[in-house]
Protein backbone atom coordinates (compact mmCIF):
# COMPACT_ATOMS: atom_id res chain seq x y z
CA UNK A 1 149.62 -130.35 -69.09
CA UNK A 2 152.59 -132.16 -66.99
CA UNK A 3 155.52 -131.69 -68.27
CA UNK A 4 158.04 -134.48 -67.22
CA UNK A 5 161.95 -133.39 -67.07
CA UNK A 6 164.92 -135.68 -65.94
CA UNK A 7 162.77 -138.01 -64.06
CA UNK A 8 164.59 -141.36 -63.61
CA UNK A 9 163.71 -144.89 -63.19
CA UNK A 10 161.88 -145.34 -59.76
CA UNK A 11 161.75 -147.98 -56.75
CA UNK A 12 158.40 -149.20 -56.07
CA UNK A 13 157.19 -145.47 -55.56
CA UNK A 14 154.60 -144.24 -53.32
CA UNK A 15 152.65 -141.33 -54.57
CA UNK A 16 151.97 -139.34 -51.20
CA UNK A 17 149.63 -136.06 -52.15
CA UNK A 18 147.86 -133.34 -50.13
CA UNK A 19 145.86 -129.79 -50.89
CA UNK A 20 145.38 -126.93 -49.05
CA UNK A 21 142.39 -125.70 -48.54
CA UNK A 22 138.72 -127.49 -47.31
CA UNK A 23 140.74 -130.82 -46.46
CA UNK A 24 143.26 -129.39 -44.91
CA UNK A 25 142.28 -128.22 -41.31
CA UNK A 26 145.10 -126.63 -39.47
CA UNK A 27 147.34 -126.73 -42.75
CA UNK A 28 148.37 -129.79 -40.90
CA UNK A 29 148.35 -132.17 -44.06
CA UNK A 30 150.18 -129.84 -46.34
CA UNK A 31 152.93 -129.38 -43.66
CA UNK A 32 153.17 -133.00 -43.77
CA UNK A 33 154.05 -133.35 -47.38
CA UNK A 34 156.24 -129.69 -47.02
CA UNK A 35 158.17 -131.59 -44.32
CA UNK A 36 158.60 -134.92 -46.62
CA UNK A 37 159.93 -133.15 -49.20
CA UNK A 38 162.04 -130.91 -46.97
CA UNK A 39 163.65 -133.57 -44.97
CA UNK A 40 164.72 -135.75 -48.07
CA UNK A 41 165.55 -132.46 -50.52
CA UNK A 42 162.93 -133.39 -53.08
CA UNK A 43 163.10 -131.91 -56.54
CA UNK A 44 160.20 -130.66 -58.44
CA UNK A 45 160.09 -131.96 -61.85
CA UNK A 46 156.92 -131.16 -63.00
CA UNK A 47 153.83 -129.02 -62.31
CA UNK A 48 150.08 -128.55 -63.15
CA UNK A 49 149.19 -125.47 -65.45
CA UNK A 50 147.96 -123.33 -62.93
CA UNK A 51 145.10 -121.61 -65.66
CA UNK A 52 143.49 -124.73 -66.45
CA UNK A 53 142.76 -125.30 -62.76
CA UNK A 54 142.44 -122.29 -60.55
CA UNK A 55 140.57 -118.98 -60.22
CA UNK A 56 142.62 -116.64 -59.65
CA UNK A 57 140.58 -114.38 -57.64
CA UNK A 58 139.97 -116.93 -55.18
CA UNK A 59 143.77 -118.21 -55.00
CA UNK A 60 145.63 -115.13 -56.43
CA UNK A 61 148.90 -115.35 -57.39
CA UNK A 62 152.05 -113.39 -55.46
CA UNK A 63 154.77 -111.11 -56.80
CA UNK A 64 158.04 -111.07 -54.96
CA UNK A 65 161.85 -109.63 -56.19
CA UNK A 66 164.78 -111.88 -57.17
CA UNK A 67 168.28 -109.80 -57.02
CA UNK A 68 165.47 -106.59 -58.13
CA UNK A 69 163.93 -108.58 -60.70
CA UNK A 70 160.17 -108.89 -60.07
CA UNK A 71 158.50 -112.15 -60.67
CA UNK A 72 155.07 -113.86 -60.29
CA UNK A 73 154.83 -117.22 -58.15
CA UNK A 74 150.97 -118.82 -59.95
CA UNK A 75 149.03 -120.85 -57.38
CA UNK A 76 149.09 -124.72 -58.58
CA UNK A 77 150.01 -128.29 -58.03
CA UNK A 78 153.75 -129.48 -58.14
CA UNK A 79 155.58 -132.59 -58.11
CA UNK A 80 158.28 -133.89 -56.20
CA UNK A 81 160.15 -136.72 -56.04
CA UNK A 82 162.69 -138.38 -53.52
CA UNK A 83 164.22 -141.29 -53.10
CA UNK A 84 164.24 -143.27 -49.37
CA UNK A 85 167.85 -144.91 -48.97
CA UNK A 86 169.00 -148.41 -46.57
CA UNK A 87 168.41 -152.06 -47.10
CA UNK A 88 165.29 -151.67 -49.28
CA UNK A 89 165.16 -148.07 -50.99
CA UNK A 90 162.22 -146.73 -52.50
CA UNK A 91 161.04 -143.63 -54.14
CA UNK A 92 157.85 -141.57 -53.37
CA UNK A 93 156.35 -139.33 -54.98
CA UNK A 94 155.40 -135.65 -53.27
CA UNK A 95 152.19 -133.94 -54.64
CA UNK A 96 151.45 -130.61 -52.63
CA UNK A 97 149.39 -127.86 -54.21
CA UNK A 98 146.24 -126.19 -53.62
CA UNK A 99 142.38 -127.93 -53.97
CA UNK A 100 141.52 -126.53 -57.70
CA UNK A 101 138.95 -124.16 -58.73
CA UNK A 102 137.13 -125.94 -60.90
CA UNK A 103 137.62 -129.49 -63.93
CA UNK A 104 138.45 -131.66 -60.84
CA UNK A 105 138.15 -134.73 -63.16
CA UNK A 106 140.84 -133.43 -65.50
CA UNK A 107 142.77 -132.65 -62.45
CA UNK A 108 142.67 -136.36 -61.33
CA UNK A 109 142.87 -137.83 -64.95
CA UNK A 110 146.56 -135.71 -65.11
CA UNK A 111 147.38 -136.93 -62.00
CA UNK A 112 146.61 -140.66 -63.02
CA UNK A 113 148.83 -140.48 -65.69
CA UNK A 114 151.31 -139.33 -64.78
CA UNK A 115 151.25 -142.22 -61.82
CA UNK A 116 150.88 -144.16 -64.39
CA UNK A 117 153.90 -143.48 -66.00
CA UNK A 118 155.90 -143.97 -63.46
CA UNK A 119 154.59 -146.86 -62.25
CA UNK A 120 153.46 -146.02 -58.92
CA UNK A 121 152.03 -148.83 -56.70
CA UNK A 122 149.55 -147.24 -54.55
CA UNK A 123 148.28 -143.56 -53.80
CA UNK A 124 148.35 -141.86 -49.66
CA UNK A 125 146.22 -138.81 -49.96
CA UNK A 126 146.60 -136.88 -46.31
CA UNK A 127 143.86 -134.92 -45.04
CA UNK A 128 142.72 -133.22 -41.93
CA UNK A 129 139.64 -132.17 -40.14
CA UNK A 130 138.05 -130.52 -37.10
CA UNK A 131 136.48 -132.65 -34.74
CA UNK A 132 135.66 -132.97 -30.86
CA UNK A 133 138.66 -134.02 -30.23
CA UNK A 134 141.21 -132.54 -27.00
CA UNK A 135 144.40 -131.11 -27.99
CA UNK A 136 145.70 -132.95 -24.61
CA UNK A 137 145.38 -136.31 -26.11
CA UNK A 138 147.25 -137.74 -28.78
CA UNK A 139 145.56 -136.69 -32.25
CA UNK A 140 143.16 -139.51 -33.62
CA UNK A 141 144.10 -140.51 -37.43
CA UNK A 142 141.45 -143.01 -39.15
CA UNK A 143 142.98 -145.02 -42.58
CA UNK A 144 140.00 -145.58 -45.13
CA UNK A 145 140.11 -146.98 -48.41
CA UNK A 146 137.48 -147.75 -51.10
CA UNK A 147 138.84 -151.05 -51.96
CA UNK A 148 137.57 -153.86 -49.38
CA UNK A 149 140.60 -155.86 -50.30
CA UNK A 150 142.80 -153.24 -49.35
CA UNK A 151 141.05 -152.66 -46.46
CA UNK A 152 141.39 -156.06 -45.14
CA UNK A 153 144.75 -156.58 -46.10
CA UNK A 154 146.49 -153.18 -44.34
CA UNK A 155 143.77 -153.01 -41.63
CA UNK A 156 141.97 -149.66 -42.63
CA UNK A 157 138.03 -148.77 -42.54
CA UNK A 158 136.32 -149.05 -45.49
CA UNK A 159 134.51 -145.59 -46.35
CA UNK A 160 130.96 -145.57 -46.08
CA UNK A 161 131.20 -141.99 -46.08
CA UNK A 162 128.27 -140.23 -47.97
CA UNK A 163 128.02 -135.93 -48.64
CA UNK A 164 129.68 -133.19 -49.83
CA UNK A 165 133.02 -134.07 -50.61
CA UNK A 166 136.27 -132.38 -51.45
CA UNK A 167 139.58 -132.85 -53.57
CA UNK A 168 140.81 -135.75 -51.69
CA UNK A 169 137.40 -137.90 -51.98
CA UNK A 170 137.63 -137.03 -55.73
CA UNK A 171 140.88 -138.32 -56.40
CA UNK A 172 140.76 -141.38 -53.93
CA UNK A 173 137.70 -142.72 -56.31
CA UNK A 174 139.14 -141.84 -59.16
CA UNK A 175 142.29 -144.00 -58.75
CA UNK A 176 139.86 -146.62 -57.15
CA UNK A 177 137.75 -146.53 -61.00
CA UNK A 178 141.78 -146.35 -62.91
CA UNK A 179 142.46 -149.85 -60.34
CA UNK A 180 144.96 -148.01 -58.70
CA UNK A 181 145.06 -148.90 -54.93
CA UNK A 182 144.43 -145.58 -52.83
CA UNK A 183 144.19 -144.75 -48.96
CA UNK A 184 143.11 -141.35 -47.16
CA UNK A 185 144.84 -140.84 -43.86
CA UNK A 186 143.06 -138.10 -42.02
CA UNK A 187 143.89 -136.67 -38.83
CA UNK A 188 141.07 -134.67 -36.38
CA UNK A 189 142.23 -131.03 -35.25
CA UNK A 190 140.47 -129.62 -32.21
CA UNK A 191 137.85 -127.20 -33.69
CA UNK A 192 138.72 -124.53 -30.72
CA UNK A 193 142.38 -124.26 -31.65
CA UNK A 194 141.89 -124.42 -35.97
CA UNK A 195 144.24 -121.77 -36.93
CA UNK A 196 147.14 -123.19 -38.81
CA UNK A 197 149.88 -124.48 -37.88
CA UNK A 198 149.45 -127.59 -36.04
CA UNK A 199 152.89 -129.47 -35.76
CA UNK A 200 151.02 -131.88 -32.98
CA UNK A 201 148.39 -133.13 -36.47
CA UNK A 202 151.08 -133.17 -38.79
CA UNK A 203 153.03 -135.26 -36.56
CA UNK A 204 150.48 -138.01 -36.42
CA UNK A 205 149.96 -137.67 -39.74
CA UNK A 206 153.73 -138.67 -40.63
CA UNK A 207 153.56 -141.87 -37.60
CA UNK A 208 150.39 -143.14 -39.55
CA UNK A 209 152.29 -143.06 -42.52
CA UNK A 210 155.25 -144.07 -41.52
CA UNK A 211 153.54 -147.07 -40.03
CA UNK A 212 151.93 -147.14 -43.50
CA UNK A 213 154.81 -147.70 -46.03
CA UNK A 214 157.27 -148.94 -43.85
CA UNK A 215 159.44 -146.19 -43.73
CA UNK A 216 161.08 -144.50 -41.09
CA UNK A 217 160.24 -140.91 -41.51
CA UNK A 218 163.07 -137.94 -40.12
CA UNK A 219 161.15 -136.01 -37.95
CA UNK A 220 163.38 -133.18 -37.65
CA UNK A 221 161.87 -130.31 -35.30
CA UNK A 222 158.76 -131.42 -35.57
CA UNK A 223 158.22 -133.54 -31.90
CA UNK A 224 159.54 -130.35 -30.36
CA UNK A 225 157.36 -128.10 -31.92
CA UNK A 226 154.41 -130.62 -30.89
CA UNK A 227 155.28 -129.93 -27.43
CA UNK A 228 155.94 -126.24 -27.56
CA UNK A 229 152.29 -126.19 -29.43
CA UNK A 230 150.27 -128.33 -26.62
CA UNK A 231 152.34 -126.22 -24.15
CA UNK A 232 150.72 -122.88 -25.92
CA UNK A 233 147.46 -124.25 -26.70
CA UNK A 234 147.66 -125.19 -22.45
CA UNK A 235 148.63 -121.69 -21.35
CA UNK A 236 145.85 -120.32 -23.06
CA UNK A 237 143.07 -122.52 -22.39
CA UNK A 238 144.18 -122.09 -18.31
CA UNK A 239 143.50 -118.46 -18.91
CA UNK A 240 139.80 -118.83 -19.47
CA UNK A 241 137.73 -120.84 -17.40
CA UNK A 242 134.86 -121.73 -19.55
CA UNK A 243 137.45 -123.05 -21.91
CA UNK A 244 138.94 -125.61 -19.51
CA UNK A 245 136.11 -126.83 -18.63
CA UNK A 246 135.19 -127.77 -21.93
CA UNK A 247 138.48 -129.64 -22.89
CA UNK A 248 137.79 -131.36 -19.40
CA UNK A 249 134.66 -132.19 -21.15
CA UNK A 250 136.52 -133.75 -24.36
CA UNK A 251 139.00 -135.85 -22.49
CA UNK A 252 136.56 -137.53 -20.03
CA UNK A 253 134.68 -138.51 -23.22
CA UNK A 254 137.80 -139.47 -24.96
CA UNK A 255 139.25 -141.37 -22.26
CA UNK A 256 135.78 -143.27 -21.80
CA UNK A 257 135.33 -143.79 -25.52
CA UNK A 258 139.10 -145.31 -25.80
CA UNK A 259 139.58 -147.39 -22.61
CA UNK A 260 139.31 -150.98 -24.85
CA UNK A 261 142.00 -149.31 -27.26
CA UNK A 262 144.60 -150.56 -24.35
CA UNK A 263 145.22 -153.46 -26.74
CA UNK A 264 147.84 -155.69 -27.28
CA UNK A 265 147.41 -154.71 -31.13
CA UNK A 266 148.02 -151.16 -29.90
CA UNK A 267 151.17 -151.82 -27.91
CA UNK A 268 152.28 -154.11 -30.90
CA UNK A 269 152.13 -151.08 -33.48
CA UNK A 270 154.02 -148.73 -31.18
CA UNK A 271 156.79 -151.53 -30.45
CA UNK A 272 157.63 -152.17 -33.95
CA UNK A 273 157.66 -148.03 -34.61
CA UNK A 274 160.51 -148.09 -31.94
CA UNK A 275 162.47 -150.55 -33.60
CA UNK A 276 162.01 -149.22 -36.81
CA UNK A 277 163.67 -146.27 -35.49
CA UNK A 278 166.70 -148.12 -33.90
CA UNK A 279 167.55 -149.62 -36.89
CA UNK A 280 171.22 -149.00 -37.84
CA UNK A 281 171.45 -144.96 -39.14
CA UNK A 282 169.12 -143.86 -36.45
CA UNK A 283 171.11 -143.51 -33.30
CA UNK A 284 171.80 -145.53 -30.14
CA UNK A 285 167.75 -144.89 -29.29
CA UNK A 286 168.26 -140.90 -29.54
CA UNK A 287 168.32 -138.26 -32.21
CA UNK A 288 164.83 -137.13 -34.11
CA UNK A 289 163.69 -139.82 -35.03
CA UNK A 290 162.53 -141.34 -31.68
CA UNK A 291 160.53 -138.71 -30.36
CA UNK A 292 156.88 -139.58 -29.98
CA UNK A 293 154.12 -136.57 -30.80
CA UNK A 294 153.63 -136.27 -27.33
CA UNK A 295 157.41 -136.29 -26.84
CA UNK A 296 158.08 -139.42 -24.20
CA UNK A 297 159.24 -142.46 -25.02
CA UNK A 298 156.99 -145.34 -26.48
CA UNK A 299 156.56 -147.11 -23.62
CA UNK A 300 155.80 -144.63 -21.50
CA UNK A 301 153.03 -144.22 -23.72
CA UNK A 302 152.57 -147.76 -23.03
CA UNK A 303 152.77 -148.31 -19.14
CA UNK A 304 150.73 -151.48 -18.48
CA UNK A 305 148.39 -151.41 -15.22
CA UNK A 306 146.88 -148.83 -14.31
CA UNK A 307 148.40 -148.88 -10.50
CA UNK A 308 151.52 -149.04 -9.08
CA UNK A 309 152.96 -151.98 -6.93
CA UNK A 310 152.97 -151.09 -3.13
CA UNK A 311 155.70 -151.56 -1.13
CA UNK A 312 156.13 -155.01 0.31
CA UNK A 313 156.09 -154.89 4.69
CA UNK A 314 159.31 -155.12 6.02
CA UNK A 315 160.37 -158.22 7.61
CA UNK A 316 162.78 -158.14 10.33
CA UNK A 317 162.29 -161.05 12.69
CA UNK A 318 161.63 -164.17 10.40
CA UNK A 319 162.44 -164.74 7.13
CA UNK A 320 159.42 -166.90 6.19
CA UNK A 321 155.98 -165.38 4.99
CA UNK A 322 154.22 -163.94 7.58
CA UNK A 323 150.31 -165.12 7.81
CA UNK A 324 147.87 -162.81 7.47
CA UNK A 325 146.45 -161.94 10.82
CA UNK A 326 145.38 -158.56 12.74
CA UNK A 327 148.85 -157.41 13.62
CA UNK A 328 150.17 -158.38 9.55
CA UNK A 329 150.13 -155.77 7.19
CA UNK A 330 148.77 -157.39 3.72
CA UNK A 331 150.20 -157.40 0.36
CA UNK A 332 147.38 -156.60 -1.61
CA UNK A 333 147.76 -153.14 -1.53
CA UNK A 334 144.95 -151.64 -0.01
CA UNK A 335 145.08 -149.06 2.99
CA UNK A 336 147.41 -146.24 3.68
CA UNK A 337 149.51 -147.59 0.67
CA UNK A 338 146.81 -147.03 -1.53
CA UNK A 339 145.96 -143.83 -0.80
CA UNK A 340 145.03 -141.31 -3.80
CA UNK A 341 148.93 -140.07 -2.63
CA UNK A 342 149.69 -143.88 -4.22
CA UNK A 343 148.24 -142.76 -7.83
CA UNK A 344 150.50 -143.33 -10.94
CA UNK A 345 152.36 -140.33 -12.62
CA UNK A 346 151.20 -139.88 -16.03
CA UNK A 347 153.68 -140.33 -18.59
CA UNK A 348 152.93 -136.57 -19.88
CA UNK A 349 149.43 -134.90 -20.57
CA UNK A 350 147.33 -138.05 -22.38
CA UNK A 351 149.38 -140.34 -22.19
CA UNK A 352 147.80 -143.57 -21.42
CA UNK A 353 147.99 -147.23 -22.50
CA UNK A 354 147.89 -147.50 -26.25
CA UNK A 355 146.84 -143.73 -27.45
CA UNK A 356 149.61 -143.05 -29.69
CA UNK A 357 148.91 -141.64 -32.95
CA UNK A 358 147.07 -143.70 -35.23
CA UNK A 359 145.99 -145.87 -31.98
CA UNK A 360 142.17 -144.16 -32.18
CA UNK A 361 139.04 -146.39 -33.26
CA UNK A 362 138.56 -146.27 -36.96
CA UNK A 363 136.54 -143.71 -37.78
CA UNK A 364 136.56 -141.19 -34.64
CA UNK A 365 137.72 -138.56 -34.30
CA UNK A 366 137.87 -137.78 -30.55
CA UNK A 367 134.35 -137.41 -29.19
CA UNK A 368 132.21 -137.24 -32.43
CA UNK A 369 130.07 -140.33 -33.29
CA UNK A 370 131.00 -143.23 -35.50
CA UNK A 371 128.84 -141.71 -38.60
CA UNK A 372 130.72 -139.70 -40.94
CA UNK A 373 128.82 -137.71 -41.36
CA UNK A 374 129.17 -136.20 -38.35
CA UNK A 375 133.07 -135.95 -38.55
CA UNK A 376 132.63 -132.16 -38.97
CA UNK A 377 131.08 -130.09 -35.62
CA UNK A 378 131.64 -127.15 -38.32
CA UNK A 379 129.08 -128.51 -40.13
CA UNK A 380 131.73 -128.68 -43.29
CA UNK A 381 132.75 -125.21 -42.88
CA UNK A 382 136.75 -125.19 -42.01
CA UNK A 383 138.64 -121.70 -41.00
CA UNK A 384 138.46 -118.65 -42.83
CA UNK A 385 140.52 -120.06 -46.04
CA UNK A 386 138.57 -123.18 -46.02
CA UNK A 387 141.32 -125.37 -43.69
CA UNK A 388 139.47 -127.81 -42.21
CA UNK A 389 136.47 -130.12 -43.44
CA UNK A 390 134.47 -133.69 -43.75
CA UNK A 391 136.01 -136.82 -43.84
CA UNK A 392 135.85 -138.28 -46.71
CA UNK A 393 134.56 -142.02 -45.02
């Protein structure tokens, strides 16, 4: 049972949760919660009995010493809370633990009480899965909800997902049944590079929920470690042929599949995520907190045609316009000045009008279809651990 100790009043909380295991491709969901409650020194007040929940040959527990005194860490589900200072404060509540063995609908009934008790206004559950998505290209994070209301009202996809299902599906319906609003943010990892960690997922993961709850989120390390991890994942894939080819493959679909995504809407999102992070506490437009996943600016994220501007002829006998004619060069671009020498610099490897995270179609993940059901190229199977599965849609 939950034992609650010291746990004061809160401030329109949040309850933000995530599991490792099947949901969790990459670990990066988990790391997303780790870094919440590491960046705003959460304290653990409370924590699932680990033997009414877990098989213990499956997730076995670890020993370790303390000053020579051996003790015996038990694989479960703890709570967290922290409290988000400035003109409007509010609390959240961290839940990180491990996707239980077995009595999942005691597991969610103890969780639902506990939010209960402490009054909390709407459930985030984070998740993450492996799709065809490119690691060059800013990570695709879909918002669904069970609750059409709430899906109209904050802009996410209702699910229409229907197979197996994991933790995060269980506990989304069961605060949908308890009237408890609830939203799944899931993020697609690129199946060829599953191995945990994945700073560049986790990243997204925070923007989308940042963008979320209104709250600007301290990203510490995390946009440089982004970059150092695309830089990796780069290296390696330039090593072996085949490989490049293939992520060729996935951006050319990408790119194709998100070319109406260059949306006002789009541009609008990103915008107010800069502000938000100029607000007074966050630096004159520097420190952590501006960093994008890919690790430019916004609006180089955001560049708005597609060419560049030639240079205008020079004029040196008469001020006027000159008229078009044989021996006048035109303004319209075309000719030596347009030249594939003339293409635009990219803003930094897929960066293009309106992909930041978050900025994907509901509901794809990179190159997969629209059905959920095919969210998974694993076929539901995540990495040896079970990181990585379906999308609860």
């Amino acid at each position: 049972m939950i034992e609650l100790e010291g746990v004061p009043e809160l401030i329109d909380p949040v309850m933000v949760a995530a599991f490792e295991g099947w949901n969790d491709a990459g670990d990066a969901a988990s790391t997303a919660v780790a870094h919440l409650d590491r960046e705003w020194k959460g304290e653990v007040f409370a924590a699932l009995d680990a033997e009414d929940y877990y098989d213990f040959q499956v997730n076995r527990p670890t020993v370790f010493l303390d000053n020579g005194v051996r003790k015996i860490t038990w694989p479960t589900t703890r709570l967290s809370v922290v409290r988000v200072g400035g003109d409007k404060p509010r609390d959240l509540v961290l839940v990180r633990g491990i996707e239980p063995s077995m009595r999942w609908r005691s597991f969610c009934n103890e969780l639902l009480a506990l939010a209960h008790e402490m009054g909390v206004e709407m459930v985030v559950i984070l998740g993450a899965l492996l799709g065809d998505t490119p690691h060059t290209r800013p990570v695709p994070v879909s918002g669904v909800t069970s609750d059409p209301d709430l899906a109209r009202t904050m802009d996410l996809e209702e699910t229409r997902y229907e197979g197996p299902t994991g933790i995060v599906g269980i506990l989304q319906e069961a605060c949908t049944h308890a009237g408890v609003p609830a939203v799944s943010l899931w993020a697609a990892v690129p199946h060829y590079v599953s191995q945990p960690p994945n700073p560049k997922a986790t990243l997204a993961l925070l923007n989308r929920l940042e963008d979320l709850i209104g709250l600007r989120i301290p990203l510490g390390e995390l946009p440089e470690d982004a970059r150092a991890w695309q830089l990796g994942v780069d290296q390696l894939a330039a090593e072996d042929s085949e490989v490049a080819e293939y992520v060729q493959t996935l951006e050319e679909a990408r790119d194709t599949a998100e070319l109406p995504e260059a949306s006002g809407e789009a541009i609008a999102r990103e915008f107010e995520r800069y502000l938000r992070r100029r607000e007074p506490g966050a630096g004159p437009g520097s420190g952590p907190g501006v960093a994008t996943e890919g690790g430019e600016s916004p609006f180089l994220r955001e560049s708005g045609s597609g060419r560049p501007r030639p240079p205008k002829p020079e004029k040196t006998e008469k001020p006027e316009k000159p008229e078009a004619g044989p021996g006048t060069a035109p303004d319209a671009g075309t000719g030596a000045d347009a030249a594939p020498g003339g293409r635009p610099e990219a803003a930094g490897p897929g960066a293009k009008p309106g992909s930041g995270a978050g900025d994907a179609p509901e509901g794809a993940a990179g190159g997969t279809p629209d059905d959920p059901r095919d969210g998974d190229p694993s076929g539901g199977e995540g990495p040896d651990g079970g990181s990585g599965g379906q999308r609860e849609r």
